[in-house]
C-alpha atoms as a PDB file:
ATOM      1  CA  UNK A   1     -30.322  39.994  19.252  1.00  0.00           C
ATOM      2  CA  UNK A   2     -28.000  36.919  19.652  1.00  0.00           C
ATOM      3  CA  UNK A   3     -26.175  36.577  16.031  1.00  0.00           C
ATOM      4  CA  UNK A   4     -27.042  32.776  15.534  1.00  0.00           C
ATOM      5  CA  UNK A   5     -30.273  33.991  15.140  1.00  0.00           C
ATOM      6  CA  UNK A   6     -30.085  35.346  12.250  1.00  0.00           C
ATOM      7  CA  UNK A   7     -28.509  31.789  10.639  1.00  0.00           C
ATOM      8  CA  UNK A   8     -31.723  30.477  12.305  1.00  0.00           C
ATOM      9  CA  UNK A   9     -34.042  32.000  10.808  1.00  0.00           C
ATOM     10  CA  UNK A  10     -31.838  31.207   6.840  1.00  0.00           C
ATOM     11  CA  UNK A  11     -32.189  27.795   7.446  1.00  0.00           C
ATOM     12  CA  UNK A  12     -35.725  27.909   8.819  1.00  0.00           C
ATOM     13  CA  UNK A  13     -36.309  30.039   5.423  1.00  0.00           C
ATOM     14  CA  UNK A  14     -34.386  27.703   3.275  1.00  0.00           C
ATOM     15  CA  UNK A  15     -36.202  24.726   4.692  1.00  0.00           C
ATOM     16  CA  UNK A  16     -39.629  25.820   4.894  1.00  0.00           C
ATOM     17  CA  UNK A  17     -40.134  23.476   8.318  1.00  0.00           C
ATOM     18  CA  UNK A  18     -39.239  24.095  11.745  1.00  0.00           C
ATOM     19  CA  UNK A  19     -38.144  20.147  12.509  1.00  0.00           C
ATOM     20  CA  UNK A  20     -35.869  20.355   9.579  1.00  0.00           C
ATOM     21  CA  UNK A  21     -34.628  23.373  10.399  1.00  0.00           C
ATOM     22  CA  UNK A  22     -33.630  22.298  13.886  1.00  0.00           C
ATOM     23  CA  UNK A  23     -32.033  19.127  12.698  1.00  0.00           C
ATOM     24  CA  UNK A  24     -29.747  21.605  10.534  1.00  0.00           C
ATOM     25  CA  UNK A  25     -28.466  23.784  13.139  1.00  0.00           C
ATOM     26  CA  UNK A  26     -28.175  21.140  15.938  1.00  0.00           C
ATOM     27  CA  UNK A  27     -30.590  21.824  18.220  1.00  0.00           C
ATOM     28  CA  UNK A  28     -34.174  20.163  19.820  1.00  0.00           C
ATOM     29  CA  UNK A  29     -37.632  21.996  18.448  1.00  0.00           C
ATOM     30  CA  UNK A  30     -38.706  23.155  21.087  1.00  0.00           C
ATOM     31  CA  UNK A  31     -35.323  24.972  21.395  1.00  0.00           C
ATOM     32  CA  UNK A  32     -35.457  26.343  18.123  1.00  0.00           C
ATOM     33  CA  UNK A  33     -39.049  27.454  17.637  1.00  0.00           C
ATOM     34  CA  UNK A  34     -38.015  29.536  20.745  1.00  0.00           C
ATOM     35  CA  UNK A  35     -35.291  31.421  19.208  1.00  0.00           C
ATOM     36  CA  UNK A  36     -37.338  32.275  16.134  1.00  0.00           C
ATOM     37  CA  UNK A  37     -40.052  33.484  18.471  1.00  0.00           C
ATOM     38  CA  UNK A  38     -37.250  35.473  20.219  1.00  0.00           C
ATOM     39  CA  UNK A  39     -36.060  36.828  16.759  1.00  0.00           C
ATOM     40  CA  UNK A  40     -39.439  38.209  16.179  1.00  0.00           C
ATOM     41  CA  UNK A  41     -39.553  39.542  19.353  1.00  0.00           C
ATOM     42  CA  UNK A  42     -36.677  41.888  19.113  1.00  0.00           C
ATOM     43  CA  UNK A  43     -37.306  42.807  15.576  1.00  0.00           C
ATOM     44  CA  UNK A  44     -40.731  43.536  16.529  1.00  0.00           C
ATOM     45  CA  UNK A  45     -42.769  42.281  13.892  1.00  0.00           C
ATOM     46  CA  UNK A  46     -43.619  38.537  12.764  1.00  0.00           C
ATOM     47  CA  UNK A  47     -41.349  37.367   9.773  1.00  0.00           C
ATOM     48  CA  UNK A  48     -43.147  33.894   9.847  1.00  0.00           C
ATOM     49  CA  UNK A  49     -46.536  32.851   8.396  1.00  0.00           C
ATOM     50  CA  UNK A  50     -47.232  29.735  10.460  1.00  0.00           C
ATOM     51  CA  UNK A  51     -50.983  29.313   9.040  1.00  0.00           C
ATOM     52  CA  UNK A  52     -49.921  27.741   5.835  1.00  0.00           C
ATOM     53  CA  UNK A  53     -48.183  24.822   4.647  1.00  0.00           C
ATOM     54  CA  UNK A  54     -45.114  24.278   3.940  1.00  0.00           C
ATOM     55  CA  UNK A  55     -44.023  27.561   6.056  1.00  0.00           C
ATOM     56  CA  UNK A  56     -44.375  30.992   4.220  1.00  0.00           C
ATOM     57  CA  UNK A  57     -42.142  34.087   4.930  1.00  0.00           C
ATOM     58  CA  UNK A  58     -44.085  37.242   5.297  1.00  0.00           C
ATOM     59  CA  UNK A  59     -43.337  40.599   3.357  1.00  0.00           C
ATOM     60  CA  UNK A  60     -41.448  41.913   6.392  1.00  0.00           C
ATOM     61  CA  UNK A  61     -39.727  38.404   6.360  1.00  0.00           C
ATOM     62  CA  UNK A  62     -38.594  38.681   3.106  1.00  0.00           C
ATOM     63  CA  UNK A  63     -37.183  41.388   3.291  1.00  0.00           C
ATOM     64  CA  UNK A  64     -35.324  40.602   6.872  1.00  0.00           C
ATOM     65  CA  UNK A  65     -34.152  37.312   4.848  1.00  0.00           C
ATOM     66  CA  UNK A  66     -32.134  39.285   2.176  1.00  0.00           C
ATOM     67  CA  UNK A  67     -30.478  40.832   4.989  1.00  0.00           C
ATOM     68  CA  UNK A  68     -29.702  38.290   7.121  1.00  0.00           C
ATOM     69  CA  UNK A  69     -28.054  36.738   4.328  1.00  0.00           C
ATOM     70  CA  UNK A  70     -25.773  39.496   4.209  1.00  0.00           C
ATOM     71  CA  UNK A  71     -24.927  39.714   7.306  1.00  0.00           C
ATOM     72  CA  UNK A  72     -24.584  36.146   8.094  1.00  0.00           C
ATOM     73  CA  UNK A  73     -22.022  36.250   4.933  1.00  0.00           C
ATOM     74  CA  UNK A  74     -20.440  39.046   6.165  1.00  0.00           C
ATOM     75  CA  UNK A  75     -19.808  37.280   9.378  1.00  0.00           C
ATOM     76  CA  UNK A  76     -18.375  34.260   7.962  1.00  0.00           C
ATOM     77  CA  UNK A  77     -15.993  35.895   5.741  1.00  0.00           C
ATOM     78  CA  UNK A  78     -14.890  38.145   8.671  1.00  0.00           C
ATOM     79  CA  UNK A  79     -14.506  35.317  11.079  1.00  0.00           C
ATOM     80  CA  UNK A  80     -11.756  33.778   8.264  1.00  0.00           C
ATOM     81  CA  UNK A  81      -9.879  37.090   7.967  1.00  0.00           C
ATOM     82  CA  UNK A  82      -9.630  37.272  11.548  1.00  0.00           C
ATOM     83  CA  UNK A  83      -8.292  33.518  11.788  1.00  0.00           C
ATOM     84  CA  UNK A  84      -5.849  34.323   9.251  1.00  0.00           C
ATOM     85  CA  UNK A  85      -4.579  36.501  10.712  1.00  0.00           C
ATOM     86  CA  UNK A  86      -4.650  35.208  13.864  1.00  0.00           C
ATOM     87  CA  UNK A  87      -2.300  32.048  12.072  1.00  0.00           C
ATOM     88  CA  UNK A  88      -0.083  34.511  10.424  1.00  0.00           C
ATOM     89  CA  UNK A  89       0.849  36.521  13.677  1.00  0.00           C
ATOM     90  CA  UNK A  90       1.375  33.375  15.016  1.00  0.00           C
ATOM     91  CA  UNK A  91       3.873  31.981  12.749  1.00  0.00           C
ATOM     92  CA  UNK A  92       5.833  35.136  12.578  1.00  0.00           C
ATOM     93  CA  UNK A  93       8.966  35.415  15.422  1.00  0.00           C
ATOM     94  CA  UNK A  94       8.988  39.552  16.429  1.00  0.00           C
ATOM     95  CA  UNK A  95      12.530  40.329  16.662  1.00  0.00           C
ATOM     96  CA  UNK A  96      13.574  43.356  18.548  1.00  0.00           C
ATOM     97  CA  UNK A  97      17.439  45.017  18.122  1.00  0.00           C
ATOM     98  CA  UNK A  98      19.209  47.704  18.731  1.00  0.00           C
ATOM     99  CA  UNK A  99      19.576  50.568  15.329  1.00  0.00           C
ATOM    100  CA  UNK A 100      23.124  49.926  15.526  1.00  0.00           C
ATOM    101  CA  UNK A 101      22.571  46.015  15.190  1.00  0.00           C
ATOM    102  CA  UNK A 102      19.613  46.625  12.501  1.00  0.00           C
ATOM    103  CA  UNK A 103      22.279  48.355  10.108  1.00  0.00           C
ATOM    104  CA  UNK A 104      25.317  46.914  10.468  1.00  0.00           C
ATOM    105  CA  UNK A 105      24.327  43.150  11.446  1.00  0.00           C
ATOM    106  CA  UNK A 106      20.792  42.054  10.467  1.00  0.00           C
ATOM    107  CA  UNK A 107      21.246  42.263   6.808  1.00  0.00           C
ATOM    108  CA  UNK A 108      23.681  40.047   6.727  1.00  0.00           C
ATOM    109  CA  UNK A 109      22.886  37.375   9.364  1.00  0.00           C
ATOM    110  CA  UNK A 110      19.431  37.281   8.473  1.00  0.00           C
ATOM    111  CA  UNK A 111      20.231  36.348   4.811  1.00  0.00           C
ATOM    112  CA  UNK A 112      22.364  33.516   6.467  1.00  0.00           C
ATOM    113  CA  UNK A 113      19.592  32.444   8.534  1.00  0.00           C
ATOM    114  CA  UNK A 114      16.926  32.236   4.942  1.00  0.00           C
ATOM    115  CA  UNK A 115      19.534  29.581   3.325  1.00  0.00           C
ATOM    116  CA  UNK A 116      19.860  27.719   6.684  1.00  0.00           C
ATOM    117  CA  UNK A 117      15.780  27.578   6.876  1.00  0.00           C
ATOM    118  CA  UNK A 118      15.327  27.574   3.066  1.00  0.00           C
ATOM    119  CA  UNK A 119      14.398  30.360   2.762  1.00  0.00           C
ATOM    120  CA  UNK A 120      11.693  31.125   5.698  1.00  0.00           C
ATOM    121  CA  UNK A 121      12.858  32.505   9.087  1.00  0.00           C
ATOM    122  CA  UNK A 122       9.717  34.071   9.682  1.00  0.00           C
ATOM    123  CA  UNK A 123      10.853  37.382  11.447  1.00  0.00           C
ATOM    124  CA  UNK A 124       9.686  40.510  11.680  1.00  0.00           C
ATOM    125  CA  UNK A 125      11.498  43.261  12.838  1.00  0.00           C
ATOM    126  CA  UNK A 126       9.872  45.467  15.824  1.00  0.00           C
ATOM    127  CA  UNK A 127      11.116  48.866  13.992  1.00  0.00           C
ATOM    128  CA  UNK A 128      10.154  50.407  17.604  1.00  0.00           C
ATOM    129  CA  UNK A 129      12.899  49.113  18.952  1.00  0.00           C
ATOM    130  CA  UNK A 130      15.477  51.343  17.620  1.00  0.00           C
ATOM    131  CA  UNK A 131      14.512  54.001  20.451  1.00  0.00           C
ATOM    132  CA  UNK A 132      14.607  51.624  23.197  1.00  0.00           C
ATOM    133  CA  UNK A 133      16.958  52.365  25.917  1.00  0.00           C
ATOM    134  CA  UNK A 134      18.708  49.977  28.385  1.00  0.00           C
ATOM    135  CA  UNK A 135      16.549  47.594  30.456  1.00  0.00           C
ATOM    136  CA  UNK A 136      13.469  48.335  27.798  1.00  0.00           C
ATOM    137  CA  UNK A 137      15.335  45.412  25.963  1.00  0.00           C
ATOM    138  CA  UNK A 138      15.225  43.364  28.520  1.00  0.00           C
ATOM    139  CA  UNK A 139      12.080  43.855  30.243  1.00  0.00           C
ATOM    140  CA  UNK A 140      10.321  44.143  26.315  1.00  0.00           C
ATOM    141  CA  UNK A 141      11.841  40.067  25.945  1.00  0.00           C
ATOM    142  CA  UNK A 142      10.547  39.325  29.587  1.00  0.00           C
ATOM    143  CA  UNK A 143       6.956  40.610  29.136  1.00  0.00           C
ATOM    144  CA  UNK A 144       6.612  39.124  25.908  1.00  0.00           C
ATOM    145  CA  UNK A 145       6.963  42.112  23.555  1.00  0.00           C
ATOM    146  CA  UNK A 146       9.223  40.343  21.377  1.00  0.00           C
ATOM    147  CA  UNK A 147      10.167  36.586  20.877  1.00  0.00           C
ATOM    148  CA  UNK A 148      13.751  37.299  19.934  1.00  0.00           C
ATOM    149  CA  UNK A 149      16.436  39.901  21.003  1.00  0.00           C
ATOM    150  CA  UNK A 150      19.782  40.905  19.293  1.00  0.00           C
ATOM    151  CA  UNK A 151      21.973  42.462  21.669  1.00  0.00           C
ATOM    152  CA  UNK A 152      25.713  43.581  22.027  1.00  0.00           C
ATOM    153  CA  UNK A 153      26.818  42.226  25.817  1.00  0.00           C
ATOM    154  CA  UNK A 154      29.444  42.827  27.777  1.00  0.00           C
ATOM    155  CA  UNK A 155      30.130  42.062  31.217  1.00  0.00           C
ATOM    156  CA  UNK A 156      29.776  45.466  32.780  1.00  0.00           C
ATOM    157  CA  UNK A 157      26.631  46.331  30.717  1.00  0.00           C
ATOM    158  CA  UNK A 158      23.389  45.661  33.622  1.00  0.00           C
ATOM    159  CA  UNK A 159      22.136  42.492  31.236  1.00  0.00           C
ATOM    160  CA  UNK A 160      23.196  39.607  33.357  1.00  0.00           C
ATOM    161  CA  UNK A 161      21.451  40.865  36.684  1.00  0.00           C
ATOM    162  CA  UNK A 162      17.870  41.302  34.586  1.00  0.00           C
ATOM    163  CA  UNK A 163      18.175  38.583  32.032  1.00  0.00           C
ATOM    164  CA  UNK A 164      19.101  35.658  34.177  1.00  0.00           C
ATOM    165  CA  UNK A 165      19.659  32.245  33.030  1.00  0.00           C
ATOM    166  CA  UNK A 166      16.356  30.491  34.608  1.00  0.00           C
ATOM    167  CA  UNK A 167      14.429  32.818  32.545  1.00  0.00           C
ATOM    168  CA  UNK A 168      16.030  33.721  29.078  1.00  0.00           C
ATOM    169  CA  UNK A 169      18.725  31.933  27.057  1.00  0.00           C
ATOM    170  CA  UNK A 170      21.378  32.859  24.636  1.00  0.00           C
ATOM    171  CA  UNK A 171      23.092  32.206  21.255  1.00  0.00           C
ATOM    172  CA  UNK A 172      26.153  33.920  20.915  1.00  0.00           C
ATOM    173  CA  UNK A 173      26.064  35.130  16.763  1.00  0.00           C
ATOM    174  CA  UNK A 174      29.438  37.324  16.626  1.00  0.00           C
ATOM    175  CA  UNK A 175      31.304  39.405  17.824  1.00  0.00           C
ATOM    176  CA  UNK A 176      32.111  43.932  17.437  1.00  0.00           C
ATOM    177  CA  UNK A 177      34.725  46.213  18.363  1.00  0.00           C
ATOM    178  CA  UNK A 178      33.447  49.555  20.455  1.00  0.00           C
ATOM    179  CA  UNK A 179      36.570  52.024  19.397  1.00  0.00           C
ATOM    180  CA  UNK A 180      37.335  55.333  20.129  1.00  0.00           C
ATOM    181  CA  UNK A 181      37.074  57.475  16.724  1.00  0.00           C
ATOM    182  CA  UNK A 182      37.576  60.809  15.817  1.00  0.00           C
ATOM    183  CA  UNK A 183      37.702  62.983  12.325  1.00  0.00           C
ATOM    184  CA  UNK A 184      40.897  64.161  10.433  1.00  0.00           C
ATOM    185  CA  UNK A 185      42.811  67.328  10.782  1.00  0.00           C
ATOM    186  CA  UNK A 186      44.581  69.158   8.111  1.00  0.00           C
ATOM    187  CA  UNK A 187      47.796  67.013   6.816  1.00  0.00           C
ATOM    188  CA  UNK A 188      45.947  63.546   7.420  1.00  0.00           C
ATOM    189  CA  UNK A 189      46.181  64.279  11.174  1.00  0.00           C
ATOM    190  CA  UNK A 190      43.860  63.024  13.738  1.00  0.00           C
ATOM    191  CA  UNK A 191      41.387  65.812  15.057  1.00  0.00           C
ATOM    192  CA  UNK A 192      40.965  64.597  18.266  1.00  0.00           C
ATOM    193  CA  UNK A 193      43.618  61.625  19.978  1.00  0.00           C
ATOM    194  CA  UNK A 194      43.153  59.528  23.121  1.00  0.00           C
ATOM    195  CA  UNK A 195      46.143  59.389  25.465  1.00  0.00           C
ATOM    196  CA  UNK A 196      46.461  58.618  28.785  1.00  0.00           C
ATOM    197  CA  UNK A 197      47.276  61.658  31.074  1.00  0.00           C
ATOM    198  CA  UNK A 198      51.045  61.205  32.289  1.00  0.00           C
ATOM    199  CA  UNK A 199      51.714  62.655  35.907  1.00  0.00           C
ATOM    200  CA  UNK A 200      52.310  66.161  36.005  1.00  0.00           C
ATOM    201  CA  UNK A 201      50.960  66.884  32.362  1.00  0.00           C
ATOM    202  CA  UNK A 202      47.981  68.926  31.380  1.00  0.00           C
ATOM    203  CA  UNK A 203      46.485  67.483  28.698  1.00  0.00           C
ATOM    204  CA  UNK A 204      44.132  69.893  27.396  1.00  0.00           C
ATOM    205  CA  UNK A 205      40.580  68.620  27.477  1.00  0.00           C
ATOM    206  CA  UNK A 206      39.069  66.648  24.563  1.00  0.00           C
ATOM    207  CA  UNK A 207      35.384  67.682  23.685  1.00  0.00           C
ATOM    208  CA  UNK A 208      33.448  64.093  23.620  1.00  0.00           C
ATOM    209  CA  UNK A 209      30.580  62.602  22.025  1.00  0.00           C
ATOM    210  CA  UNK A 210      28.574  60.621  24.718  1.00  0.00           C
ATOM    211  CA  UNK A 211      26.063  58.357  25.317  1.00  0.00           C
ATOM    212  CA  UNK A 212      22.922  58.686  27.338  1.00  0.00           C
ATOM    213  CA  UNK A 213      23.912  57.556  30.630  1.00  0.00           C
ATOM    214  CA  UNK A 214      20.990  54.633  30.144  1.00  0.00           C
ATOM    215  CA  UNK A 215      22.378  53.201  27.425  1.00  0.00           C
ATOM    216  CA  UNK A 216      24.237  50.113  27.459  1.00  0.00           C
ATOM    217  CA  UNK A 217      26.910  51.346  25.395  1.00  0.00           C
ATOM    218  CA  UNK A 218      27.473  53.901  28.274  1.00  0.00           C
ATOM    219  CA  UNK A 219      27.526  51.422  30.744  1.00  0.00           C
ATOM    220  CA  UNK A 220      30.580  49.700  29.331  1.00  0.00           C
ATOM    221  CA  UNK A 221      32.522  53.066  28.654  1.00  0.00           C
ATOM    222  CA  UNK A 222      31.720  54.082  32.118  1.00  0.00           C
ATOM    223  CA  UNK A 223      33.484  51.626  33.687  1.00  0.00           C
ATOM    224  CA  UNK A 224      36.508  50.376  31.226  1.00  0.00           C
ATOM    225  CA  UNK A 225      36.885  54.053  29.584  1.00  0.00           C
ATOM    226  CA  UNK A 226      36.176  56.919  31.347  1.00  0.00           C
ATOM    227  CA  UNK A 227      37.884  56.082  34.717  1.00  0.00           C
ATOM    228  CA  UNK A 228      40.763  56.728  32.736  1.00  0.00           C
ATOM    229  CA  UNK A 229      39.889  60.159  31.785  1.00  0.00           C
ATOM    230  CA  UNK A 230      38.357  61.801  35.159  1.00  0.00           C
ATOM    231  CA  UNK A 231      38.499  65.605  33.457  1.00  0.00           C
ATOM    232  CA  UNK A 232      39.907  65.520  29.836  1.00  0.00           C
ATOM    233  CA  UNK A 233      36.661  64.277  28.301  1.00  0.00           C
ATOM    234  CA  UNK A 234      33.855  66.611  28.078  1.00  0.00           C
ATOM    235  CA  UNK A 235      30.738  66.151  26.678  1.00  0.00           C
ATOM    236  CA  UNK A 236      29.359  68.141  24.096  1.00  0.00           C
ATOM    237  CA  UNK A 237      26.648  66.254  23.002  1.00  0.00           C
ATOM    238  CA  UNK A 238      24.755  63.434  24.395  1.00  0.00           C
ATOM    239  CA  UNK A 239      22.425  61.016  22.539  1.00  0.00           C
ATOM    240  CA  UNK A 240      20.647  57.057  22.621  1.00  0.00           C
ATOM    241  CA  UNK A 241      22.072  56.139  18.781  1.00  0.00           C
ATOM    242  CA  UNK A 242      25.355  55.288  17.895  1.00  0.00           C
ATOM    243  CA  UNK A 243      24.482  56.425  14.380  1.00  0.00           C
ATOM    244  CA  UNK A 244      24.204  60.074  15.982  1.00  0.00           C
ATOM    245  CA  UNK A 245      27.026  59.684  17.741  1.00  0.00           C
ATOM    246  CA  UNK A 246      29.151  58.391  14.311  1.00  0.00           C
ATOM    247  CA  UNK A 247      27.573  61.499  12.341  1.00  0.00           C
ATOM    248  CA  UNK A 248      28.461  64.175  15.041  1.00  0.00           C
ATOM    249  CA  UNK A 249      32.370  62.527  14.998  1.00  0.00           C
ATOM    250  CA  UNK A 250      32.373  62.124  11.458  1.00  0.00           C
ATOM    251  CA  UNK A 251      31.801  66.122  11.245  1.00  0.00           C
ATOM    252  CA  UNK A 252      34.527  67.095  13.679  1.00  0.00           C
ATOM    253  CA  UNK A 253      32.380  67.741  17.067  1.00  0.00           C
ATOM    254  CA  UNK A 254      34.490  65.377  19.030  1.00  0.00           C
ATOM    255  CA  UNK A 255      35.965  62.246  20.370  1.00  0.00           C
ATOM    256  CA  UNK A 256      33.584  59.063  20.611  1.00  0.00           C
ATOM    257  CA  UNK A 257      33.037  55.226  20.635  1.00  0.00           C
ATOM    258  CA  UNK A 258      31.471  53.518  17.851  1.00  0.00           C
ATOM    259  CA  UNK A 259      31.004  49.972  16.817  1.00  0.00           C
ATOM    260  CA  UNK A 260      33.655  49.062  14.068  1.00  0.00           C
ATOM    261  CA  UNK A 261      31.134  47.160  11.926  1.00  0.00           C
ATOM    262  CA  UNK A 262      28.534  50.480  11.749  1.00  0.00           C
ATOM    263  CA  UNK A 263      31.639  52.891  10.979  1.00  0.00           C
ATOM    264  CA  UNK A 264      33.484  50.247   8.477  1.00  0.00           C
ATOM    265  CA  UNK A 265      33.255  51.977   5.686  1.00  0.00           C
ATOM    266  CA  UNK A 266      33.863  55.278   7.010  1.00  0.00           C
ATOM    267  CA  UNK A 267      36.787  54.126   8.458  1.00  0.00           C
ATOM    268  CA  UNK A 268      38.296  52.477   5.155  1.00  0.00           C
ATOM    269  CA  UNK A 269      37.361  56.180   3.129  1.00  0.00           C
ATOM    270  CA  UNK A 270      39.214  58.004   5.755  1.00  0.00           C
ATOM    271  CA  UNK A 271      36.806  59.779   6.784  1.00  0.00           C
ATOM    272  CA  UNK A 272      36.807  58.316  10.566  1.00  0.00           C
ATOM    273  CA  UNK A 273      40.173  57.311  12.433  1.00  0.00           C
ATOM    274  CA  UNK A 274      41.183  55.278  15.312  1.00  0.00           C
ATOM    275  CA  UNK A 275      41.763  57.527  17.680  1.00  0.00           C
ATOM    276  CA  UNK A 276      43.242  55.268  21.256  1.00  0.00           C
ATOM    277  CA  UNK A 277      45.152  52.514  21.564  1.00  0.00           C
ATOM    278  CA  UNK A 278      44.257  48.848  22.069  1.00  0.00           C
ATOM    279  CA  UNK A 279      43.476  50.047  25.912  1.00  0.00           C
ATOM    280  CA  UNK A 280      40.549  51.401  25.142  1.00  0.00           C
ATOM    281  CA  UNK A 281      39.310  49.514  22.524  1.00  0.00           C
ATOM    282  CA  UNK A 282      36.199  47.276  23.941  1.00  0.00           C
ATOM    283  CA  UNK A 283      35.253  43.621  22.868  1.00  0.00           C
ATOM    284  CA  UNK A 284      31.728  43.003  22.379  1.00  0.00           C
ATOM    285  CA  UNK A 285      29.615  40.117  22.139  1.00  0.00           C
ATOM    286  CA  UNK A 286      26.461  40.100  19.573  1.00  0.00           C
ATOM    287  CA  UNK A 287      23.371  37.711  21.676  1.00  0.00           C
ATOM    288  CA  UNK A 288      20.811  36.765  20.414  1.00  0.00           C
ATOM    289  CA  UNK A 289      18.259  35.997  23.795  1.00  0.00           C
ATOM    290  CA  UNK A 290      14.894  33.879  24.291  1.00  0.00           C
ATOM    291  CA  UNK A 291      12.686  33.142  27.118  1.00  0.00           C
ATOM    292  CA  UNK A 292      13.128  29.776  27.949  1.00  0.00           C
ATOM    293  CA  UNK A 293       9.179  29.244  28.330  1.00  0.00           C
ATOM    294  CA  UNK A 294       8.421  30.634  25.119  1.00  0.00           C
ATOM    295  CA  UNK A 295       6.140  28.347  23.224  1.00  0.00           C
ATOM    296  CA  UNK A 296       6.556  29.376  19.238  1.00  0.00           C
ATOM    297  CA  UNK A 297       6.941  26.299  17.325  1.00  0.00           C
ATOM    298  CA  UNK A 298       8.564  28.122  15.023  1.00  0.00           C
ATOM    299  CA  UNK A 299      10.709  29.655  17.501  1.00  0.00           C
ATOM    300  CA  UNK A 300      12.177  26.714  18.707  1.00  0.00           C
ATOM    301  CA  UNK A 301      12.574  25.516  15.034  1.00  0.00           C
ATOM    302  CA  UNK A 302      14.975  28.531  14.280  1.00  0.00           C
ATOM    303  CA  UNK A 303      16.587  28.342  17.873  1.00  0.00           C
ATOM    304  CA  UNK A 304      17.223  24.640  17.066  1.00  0.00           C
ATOM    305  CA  UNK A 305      18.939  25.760  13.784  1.00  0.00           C
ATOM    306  CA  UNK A 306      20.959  28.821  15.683  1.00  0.00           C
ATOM    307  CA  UNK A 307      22.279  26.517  18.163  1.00  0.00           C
ATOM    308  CA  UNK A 308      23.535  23.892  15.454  1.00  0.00           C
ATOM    309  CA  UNK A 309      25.466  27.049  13.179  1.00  0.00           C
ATOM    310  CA  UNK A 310      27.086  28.635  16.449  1.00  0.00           C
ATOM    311  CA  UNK A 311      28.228  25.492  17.997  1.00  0.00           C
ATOM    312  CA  UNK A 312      25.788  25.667  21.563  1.00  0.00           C
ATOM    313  CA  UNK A 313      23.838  22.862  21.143  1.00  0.00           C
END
């Protein structure tokens, strides 16, 4: 049973004449006396008395009418849910960070961005995100997952061989410290202190909070840290979140790297230190990426209005 049937056989009901009827829903006659008789046919009994003038329903017609009604109603108010929706999804931009970058970033930039669009940036915030590791950012942005993607970059992290310039393009928002940290010791002392291993000492080995090795975050500390430090640091505990790694430092497990703006205000309480020198302490950028081919009009509103605030355009 074809569902434009059923408004058929409503209008042929409200009209009361099968010319009429057609004229309503478009179609020839012939066309439409044809779908009525199909109608009957596959509810199996007749719902039309065509021996009397004007055009009578009969009791089994009746009582498909009230039915049809419903479900033709039904229909119709389903059919504008769905297109609302449909319009909303559209006009939202799905924006896909990093936990670290949710917490210590977001909040802030994105209530930037609402006075710079008065008040409407249209993003929502793919919470799965948070549990991504490495290239899922990248490849998520390249299949379409998300429209936008806040990043920290730096050149040794993998980003500029899978994100490459004919595809995606950048804004560059900010900018973060990665820095070594560690907890105090008894007399304000630092628990756990980076130094370089002079020739002929032997430093005793430091236990360290790492990253998992897919990270990005690991990426950069494998190549402009741990080089450095070929047996002192050990790992203890491994993990995808910097917030992990900030909690286990914070309670004395070990060494680690942290961004500065997620461990601010532990570091102002005194309750995280510095633990290394400038020589370890790593520069990142904070990205915000889009595909090039990426046809949002409201995406390229806001990208417009990102470009013109950071000085790209």
């Amino acid at each position: 049973m074809e569902l434009r049937w059923l408004d058929d056989f409503c209008a042929l009901a409200r009209t009361r004449h099968f010319s009429r009827a057609a004229d309503e829903r478009h179609v020839s006659q012939p066309t439409f006396s044809r779908r009525i008789k199909l109608l009957e046919e596959e509810v199996g009994v007749q719902l039309i008395d065509r021996n009397c003038l004007p055009l009578q329903l009969t009791a089994a017609g009746e009582v498909f009418l009230r039915s049809c009604e419903q479900v033709s109603t039904q229909l119709r108010q389903t059919k504008s849910e769905c297109i609302a929706i449909d319009q909303q999804q559209k006009a939202q931009i799905k924006l896909a960070t990093s936990q670290s970058l949710l917490l210590s970033f977001l909040p802030t930039w994105r209530q930037e961005l609402q006075k710079t669009l008065a008040g409407e940036d249209h993003l929502t915030i793919d919470l799965a995100a948070c549990n991504w590791l490495g290239n899922e950012y990248s490849q998520a942005l390249l299949q379409g997952q998300c429209d936008l993607l806040l990043i920290y970059w730096h050149a040794d992290m993998l980003l500029d061989a899978e994100l490459s310039e004919q595809e995606v393009e950048y804004v560059t928002l900010g900018h973060d410290v990665l820095l070594p940290m560690s907890a105090g010791g008894a007399n304000g002392t630092i628990l756990f202190t980076l130094k370089a291993k002079a020739a002929g000492s032997q430093q005793s080995y430091i236990p360290y909070i790492a990253y998992h090795p897919q990270t990005l975050l690991a990426q950069v500390i494998a190549s402009q840290v741990e080089p450095d430090f070929p047996s002192q640091l050990v790992a203890v505990n491994e993990n995808s979140q910097a917030v992990n790694s900030k909690a286990l430092i914070q309670q004395g497990f070990g060494l680690g790297w942290v961004p500065q703006s997620l461990a601010q205000t532990e570091l102002d309480q005194g309750l995280l230190h510095i633990s290394g020198d400038q020589a370890w302490h790593i520069d990142l950028q904070i990205r915000v990426y889009r595909r090039r081919n990426n046809a949002n009009i409201k995406l390229a509103h806001l990208w417009q209005s990102l470009q013109a605030s950071n000085g790209t355009e």
